[in-house]
PDB file of N, CA and C in Angstrom:
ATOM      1  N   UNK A   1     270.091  32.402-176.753  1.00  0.00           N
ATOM      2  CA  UNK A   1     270.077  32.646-175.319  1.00  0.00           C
ATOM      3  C   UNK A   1     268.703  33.104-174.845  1.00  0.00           C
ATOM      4  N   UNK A   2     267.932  33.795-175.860  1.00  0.00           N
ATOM      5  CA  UNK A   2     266.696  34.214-175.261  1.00  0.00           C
ATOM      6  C   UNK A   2     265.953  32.744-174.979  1.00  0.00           C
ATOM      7  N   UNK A   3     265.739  31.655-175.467  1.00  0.00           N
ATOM      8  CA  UNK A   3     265.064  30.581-174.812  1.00  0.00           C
ATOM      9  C   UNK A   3     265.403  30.320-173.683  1.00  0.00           C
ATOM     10  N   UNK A   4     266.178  30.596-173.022  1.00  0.00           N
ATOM     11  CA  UNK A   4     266.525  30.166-171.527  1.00  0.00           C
ATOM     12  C   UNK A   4     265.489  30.646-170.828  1.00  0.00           C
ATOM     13  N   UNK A   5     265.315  32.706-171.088  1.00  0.00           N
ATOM     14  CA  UNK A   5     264.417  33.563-170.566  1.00  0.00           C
ATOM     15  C   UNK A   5     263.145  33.119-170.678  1.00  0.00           C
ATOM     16  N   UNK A   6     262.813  32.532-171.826  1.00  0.00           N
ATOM     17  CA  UNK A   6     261.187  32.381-172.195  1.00  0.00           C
ATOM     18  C   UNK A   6     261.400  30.966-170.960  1.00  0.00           C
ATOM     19  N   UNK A   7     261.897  29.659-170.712  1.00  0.00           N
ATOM     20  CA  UNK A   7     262.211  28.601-170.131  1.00  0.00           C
ATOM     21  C   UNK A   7     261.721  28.694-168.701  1.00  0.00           C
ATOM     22  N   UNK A   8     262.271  30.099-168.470  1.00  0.00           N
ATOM     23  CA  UNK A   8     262.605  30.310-167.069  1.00  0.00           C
ATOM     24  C   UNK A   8     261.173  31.061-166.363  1.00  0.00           C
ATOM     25  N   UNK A   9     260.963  31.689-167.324  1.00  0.00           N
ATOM     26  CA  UNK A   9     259.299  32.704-166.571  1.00  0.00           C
ATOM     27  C   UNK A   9     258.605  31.413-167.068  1.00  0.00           C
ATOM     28  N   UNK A  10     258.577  30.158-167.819  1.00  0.00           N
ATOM     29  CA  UNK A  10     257.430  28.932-167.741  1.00  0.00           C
ATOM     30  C   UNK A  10     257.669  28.641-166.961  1.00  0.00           C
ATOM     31  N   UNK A  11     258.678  27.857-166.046  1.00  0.00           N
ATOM     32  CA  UNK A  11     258.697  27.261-164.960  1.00  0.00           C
ATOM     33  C   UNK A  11     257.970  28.246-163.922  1.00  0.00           C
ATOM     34  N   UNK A  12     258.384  29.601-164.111  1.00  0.00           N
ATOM     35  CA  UNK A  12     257.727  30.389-162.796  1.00  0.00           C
ATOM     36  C   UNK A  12     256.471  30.411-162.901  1.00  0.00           C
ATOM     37  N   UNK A  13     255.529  30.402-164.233  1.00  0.00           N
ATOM     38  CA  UNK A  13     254.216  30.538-164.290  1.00  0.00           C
ATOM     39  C   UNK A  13     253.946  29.110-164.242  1.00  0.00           C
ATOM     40  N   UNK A  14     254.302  28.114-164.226  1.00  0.00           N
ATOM     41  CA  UNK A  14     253.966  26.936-164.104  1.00  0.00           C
ATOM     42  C   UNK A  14     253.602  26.495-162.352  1.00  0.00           C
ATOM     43  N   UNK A  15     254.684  26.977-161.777  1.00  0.00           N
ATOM     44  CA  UNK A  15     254.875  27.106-160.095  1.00  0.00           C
ATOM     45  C   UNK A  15     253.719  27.821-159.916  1.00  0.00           C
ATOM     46  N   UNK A  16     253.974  29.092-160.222  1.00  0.00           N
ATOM     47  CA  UNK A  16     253.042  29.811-159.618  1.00  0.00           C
ATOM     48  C   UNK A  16     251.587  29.446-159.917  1.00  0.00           C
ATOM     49  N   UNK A  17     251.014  28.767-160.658  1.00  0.00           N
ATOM     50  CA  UNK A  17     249.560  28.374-161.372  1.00  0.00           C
ATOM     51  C   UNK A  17     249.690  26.934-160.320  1.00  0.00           C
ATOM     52  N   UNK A  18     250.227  26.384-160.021  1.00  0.00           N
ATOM     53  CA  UNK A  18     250.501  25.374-159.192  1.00  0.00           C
ATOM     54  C   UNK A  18     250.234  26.086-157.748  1.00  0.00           C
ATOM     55  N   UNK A  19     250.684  26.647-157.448  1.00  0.00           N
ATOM     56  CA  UNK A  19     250.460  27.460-155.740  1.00  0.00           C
ATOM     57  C   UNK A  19     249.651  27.939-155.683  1.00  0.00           C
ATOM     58  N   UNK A  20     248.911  28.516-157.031  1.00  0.00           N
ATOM     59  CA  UNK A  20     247.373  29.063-156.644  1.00  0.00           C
ATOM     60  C   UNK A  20     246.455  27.809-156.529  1.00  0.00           C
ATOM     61  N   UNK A  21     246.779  27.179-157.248  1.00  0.00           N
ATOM     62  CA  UNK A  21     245.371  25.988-157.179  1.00  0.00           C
ATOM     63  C   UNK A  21     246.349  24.998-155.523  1.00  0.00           C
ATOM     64  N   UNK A  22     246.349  25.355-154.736  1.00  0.00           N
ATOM     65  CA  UNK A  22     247.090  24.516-153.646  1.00  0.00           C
ATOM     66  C   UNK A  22     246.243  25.359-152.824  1.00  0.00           C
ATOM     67  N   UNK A  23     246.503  26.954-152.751  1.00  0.00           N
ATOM     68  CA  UNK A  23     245.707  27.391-152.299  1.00  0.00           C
ATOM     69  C   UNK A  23     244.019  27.365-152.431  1.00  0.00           C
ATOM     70  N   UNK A  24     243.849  27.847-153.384  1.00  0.00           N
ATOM     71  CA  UNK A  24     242.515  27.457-153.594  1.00  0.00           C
ATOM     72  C   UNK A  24     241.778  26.156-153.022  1.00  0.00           C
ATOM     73  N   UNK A  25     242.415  25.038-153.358  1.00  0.00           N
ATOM     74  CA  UNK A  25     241.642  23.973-152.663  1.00  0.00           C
ATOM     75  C   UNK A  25     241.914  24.083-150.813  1.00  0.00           C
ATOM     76  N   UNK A  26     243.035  24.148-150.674  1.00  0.00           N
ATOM     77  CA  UNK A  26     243.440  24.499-149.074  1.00  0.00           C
ATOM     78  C   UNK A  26     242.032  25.653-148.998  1.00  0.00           C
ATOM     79  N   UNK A  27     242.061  26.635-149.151  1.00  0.00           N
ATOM     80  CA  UNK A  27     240.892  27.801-148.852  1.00  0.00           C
ATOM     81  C   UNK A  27     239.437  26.884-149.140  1.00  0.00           C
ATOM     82  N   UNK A  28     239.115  26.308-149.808  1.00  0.00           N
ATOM     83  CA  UNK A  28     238.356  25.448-149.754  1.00  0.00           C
ATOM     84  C   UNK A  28     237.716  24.790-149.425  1.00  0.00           C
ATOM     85  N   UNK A  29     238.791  23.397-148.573  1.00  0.00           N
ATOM     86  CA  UNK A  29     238.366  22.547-147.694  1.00  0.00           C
ATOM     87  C   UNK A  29     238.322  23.411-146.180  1.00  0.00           C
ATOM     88  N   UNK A  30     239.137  24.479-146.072  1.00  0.00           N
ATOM     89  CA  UNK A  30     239.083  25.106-144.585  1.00  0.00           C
ATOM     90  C   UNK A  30     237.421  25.818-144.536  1.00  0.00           C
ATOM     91  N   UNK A  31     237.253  26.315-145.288  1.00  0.00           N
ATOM     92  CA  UNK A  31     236.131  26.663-144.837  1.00  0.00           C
ATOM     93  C   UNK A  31     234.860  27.179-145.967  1.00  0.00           C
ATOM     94  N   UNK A  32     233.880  26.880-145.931  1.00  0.00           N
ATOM     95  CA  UNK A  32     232.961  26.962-147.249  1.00  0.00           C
ATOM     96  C   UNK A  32     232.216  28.189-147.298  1.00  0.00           C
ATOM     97  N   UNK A  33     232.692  29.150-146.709  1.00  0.00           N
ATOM     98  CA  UNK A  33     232.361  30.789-147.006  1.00  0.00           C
ATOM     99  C   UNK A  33     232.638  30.964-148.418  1.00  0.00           C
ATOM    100  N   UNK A  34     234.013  30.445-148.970  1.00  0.00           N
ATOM    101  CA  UNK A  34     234.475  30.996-150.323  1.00  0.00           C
ATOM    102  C   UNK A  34     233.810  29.887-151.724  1.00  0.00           C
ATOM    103  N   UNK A  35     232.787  29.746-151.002  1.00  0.00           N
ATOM    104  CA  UNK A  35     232.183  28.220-152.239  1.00  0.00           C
ATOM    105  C   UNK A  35     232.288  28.804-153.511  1.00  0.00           C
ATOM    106  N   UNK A  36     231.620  30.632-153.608  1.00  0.00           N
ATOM    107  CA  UNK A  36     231.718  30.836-155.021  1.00  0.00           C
ATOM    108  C   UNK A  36     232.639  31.826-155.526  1.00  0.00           C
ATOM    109  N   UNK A  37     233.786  31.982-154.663  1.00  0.00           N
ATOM    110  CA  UNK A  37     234.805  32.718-155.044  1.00  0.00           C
ATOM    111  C   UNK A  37     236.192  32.104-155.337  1.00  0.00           C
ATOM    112  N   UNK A  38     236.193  30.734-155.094  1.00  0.00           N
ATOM    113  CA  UNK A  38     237.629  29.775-154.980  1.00  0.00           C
ATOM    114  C   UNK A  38     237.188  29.267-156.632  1.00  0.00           C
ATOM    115  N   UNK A  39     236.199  29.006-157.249  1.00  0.00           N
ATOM    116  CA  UNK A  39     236.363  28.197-158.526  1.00  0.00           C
ATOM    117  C   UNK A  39     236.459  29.365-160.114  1.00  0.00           C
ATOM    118  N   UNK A  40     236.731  30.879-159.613  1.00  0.00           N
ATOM    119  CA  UNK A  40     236.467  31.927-160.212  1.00  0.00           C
ATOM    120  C   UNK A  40     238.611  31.950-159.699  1.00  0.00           C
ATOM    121  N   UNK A  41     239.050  31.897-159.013  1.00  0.00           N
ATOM    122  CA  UNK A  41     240.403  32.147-159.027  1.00  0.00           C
ATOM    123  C   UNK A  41     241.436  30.891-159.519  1.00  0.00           C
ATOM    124  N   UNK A  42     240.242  29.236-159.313  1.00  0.00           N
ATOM    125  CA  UNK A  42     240.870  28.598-159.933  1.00  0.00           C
ATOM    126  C   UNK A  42     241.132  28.564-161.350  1.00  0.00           C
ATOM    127  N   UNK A  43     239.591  29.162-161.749  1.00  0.00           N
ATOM    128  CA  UNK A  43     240.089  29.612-163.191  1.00  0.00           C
ATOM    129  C   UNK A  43     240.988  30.231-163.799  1.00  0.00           C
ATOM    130  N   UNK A  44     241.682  31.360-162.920  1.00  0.00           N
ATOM    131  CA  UNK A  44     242.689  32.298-163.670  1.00  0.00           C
ATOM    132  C   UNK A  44     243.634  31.484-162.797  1.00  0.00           C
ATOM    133  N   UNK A  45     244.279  30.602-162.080  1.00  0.00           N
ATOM    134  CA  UNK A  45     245.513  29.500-162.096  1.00  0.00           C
ATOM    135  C   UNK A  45     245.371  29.058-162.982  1.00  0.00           C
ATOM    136  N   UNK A  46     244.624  28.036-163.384  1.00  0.00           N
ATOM    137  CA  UNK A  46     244.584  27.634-164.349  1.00  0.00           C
ATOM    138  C   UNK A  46     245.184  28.095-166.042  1.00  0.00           C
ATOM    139  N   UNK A  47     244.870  29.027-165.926  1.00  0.00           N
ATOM    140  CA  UNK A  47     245.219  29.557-167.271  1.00  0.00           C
ATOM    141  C   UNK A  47     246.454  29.846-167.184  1.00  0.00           C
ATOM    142  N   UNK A  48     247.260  30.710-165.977  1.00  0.00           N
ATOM    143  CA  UNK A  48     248.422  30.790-165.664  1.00  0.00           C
ATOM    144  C   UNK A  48     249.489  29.799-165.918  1.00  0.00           C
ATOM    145  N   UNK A  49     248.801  28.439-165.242  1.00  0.00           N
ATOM    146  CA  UNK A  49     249.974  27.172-165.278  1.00  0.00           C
ATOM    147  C   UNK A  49     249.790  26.920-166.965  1.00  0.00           C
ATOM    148  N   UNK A  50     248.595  27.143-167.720  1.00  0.00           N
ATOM    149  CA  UNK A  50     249.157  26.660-168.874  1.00  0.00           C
ATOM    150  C   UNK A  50     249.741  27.630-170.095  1.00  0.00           C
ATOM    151  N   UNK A  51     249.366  29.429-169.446  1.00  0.00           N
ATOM    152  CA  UNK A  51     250.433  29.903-170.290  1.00  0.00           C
ATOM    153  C   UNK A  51     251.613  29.480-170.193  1.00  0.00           C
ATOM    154  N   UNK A  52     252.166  29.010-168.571  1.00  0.00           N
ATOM    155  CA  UNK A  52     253.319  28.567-168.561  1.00  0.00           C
ATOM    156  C   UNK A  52     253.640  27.163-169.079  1.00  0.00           C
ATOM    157  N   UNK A  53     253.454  26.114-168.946  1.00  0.00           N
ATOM    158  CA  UNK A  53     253.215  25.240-170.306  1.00  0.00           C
ATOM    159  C   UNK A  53     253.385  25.716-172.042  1.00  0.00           C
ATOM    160  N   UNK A  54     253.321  26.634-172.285  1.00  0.00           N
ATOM    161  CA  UNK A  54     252.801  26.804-173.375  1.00  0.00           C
ATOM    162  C   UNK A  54     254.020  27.724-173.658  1.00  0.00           C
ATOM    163  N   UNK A  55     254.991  28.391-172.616  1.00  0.00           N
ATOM    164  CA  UNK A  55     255.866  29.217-172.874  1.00  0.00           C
ATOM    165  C   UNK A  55     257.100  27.796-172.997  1.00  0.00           C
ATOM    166  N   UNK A  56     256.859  27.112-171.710  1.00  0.00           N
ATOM    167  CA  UNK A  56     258.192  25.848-172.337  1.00  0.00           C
ATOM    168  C   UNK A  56     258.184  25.003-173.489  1.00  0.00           C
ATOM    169  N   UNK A  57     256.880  24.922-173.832  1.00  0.00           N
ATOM    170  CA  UNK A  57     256.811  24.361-175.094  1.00  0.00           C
ATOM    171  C   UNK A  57     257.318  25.514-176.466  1.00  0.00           C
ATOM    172  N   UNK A  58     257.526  26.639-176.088  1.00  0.00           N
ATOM    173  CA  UNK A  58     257.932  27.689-177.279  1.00  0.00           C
ATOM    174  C   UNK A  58     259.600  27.679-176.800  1.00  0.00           C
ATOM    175  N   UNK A  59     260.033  27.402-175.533  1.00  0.00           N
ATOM    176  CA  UNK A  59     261.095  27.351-175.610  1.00  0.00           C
ATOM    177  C   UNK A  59     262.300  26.058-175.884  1.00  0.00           C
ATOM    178  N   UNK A  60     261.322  24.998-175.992  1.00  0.00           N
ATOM    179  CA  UNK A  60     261.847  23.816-176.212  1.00  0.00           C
ATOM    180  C   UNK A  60     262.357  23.987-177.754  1.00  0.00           C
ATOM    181  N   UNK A  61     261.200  24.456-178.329  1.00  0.00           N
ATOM    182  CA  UNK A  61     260.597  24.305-179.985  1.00  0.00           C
ATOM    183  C   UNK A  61     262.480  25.447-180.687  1.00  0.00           C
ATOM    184  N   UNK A  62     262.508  26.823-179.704  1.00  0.00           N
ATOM    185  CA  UNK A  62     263.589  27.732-180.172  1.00  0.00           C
ATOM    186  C   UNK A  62     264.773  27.138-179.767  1.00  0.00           C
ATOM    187  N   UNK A  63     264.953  26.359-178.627  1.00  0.00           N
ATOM    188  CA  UNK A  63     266.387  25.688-178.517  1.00  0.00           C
ATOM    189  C   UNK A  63     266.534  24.780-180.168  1.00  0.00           C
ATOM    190  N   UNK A  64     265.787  23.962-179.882  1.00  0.00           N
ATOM    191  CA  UNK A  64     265.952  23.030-181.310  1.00  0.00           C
ATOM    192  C   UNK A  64     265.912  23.079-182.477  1.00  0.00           C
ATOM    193  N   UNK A  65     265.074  24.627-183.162  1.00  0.00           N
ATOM    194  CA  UNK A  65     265.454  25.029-183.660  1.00  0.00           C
ATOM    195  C   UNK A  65     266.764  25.902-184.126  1.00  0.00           C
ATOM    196  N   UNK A  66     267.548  26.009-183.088  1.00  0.00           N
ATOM    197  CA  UNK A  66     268.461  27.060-183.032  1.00  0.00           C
ATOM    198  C   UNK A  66     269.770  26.018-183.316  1.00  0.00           C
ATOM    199  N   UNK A  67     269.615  24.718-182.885  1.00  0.00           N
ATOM    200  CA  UNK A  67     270.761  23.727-183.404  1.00  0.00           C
ATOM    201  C   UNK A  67     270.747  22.912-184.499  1.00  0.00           C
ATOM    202  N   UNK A  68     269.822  23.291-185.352  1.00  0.00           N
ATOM    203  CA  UNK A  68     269.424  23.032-186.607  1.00  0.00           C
ATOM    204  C   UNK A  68     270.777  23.077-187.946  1.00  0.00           C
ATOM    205  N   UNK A  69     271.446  22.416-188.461  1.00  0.00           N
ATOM    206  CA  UNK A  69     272.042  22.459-189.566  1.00  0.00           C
ATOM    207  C   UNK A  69     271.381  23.688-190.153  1.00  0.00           C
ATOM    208  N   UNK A  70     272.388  24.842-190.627  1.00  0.00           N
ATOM    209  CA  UNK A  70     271.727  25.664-191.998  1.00  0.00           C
ATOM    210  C   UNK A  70     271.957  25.196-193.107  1.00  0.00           C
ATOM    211  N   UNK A  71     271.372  24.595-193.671  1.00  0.00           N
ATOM    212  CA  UNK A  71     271.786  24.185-195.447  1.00  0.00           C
ATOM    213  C   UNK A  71     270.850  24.786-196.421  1.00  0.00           C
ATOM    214  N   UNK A  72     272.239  25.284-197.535  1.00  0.00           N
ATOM    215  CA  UNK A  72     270.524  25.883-198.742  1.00  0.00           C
ATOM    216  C   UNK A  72     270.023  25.086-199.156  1.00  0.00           C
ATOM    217  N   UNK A  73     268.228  25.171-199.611  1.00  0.00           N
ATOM    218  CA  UNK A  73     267.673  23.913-200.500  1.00  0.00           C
ATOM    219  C   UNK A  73     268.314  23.318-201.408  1.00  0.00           C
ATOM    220  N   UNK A  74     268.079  21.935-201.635  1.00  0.00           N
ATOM    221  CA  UNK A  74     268.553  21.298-202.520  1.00  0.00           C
ATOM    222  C   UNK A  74     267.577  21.684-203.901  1.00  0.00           C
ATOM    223  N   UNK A  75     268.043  22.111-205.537  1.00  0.00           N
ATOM    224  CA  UNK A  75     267.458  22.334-206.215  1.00  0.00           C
ATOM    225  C   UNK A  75     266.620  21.022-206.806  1.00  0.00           C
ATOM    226  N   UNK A  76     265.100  20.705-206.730  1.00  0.00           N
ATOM    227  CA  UNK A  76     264.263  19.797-207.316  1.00  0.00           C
ATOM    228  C   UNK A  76     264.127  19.797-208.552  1.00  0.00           C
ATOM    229  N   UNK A  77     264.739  18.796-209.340  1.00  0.00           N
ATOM    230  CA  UNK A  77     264.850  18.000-210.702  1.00  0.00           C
ATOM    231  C   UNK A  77     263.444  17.665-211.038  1.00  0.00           C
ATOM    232  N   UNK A  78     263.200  18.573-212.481  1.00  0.00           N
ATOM    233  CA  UNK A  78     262.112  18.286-213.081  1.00  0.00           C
ATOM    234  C   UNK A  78     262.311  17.097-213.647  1.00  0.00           C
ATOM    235  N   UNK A  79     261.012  16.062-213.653  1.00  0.00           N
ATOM    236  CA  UNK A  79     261.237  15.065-214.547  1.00  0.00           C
ATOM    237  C   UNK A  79     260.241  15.191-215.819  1.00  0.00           C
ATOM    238  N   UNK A  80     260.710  14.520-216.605  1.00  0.00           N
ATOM    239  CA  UNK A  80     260.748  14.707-218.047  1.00  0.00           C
ATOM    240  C   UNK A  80     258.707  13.304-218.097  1.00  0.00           C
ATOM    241  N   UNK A  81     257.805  14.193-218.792  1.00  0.00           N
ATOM    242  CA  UNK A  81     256.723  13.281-218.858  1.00  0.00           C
ATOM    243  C   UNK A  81     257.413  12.462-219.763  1.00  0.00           C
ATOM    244  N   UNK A  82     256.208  11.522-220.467  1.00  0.00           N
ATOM    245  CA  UNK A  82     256.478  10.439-221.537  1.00  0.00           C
ATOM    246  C   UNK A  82     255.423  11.293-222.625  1.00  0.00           C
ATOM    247  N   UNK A  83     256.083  11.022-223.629  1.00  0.00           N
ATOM    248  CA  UNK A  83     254.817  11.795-225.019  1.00  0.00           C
ATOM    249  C   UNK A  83     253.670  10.588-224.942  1.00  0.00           C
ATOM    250  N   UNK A  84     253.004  11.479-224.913  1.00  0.00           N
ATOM    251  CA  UNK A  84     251.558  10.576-225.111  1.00  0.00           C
ATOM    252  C   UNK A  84     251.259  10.837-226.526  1.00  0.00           C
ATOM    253  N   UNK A  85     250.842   9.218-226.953  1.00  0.00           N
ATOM    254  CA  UNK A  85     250.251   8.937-227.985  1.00  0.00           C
ATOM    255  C   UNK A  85     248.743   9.884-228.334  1.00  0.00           C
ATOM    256  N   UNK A  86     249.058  10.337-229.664  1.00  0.00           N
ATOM    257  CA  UNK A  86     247.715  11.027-229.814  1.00  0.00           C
ATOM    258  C   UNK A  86     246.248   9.894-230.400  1.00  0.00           C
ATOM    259  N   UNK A  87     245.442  10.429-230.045  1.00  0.00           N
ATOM    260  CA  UNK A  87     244.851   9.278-230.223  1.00  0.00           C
ATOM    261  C   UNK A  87     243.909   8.851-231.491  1.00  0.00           C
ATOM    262  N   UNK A  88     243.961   8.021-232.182  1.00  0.00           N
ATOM    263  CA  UNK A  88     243.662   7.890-233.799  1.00  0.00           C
ATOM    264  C   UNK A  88     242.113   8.095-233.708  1.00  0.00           C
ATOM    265  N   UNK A  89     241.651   8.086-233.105  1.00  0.00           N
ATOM    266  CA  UNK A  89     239.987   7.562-232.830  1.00  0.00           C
ATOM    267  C   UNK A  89     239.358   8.101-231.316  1.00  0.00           C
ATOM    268  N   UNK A  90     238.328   9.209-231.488  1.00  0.00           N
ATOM    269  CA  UNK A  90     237.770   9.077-229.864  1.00  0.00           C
ATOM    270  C   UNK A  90     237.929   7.948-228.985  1.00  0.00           C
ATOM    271  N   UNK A  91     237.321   6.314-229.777  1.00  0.00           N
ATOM    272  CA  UNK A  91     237.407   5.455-229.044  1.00  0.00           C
ATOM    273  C   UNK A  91     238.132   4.446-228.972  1.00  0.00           C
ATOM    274  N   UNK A  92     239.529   4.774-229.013  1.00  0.00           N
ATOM    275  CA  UNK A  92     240.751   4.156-229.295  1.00  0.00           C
ATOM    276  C   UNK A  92     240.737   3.281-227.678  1.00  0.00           C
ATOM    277  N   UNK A  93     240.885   2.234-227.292  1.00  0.00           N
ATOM    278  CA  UNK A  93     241.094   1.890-225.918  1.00  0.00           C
ATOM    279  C   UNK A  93     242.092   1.491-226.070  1.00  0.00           C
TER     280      UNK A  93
END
């Protein structure tokens, strides 16, 4: 059930990193007072929308893990070498 929670604040940081950069360019094109203060806030949207990205991708990853078959390992069968011939001669080919 906790993946829903992690699911749910990505979508919100996803939105919300989305509404800042809407703003930002809107503040932008209205008026060029903010030339060097709009690409300093797009930066931290930015990062926002892709923590949020980055939280649905952790919650995708715990749903699917969570419907996973539990099975114990299967035990791996040693196989048996072949005797190697010893060799009569260094240069036996």
């Amino acid at each position: 059930m906790r993946y829903w929670i992690r699911e749910l604040m990505g979508w919100f940081l996803v939105g919300v990193g989305l509404y800042v950069m809407i703003i930002c360019v809107g503040d932008l094109l209205s008026t060029k007072e903010h030339i060097l203060t709009v690409p300093m806030v797009a930066v931290i949207a930015i990062m926002i929308f892709r923590g949020g990205i980055h939280l649905l991708k952790v919650a995708v990853a715990a749903r699917l893990a969570s419907q996973l078959p539990v099975e114990p390992p299967k035990p791996v069968k040693q196989r048996a070498e072949p005797a190697r011939k010893p060799a009569a001669t260094p240069w036996d080919w």
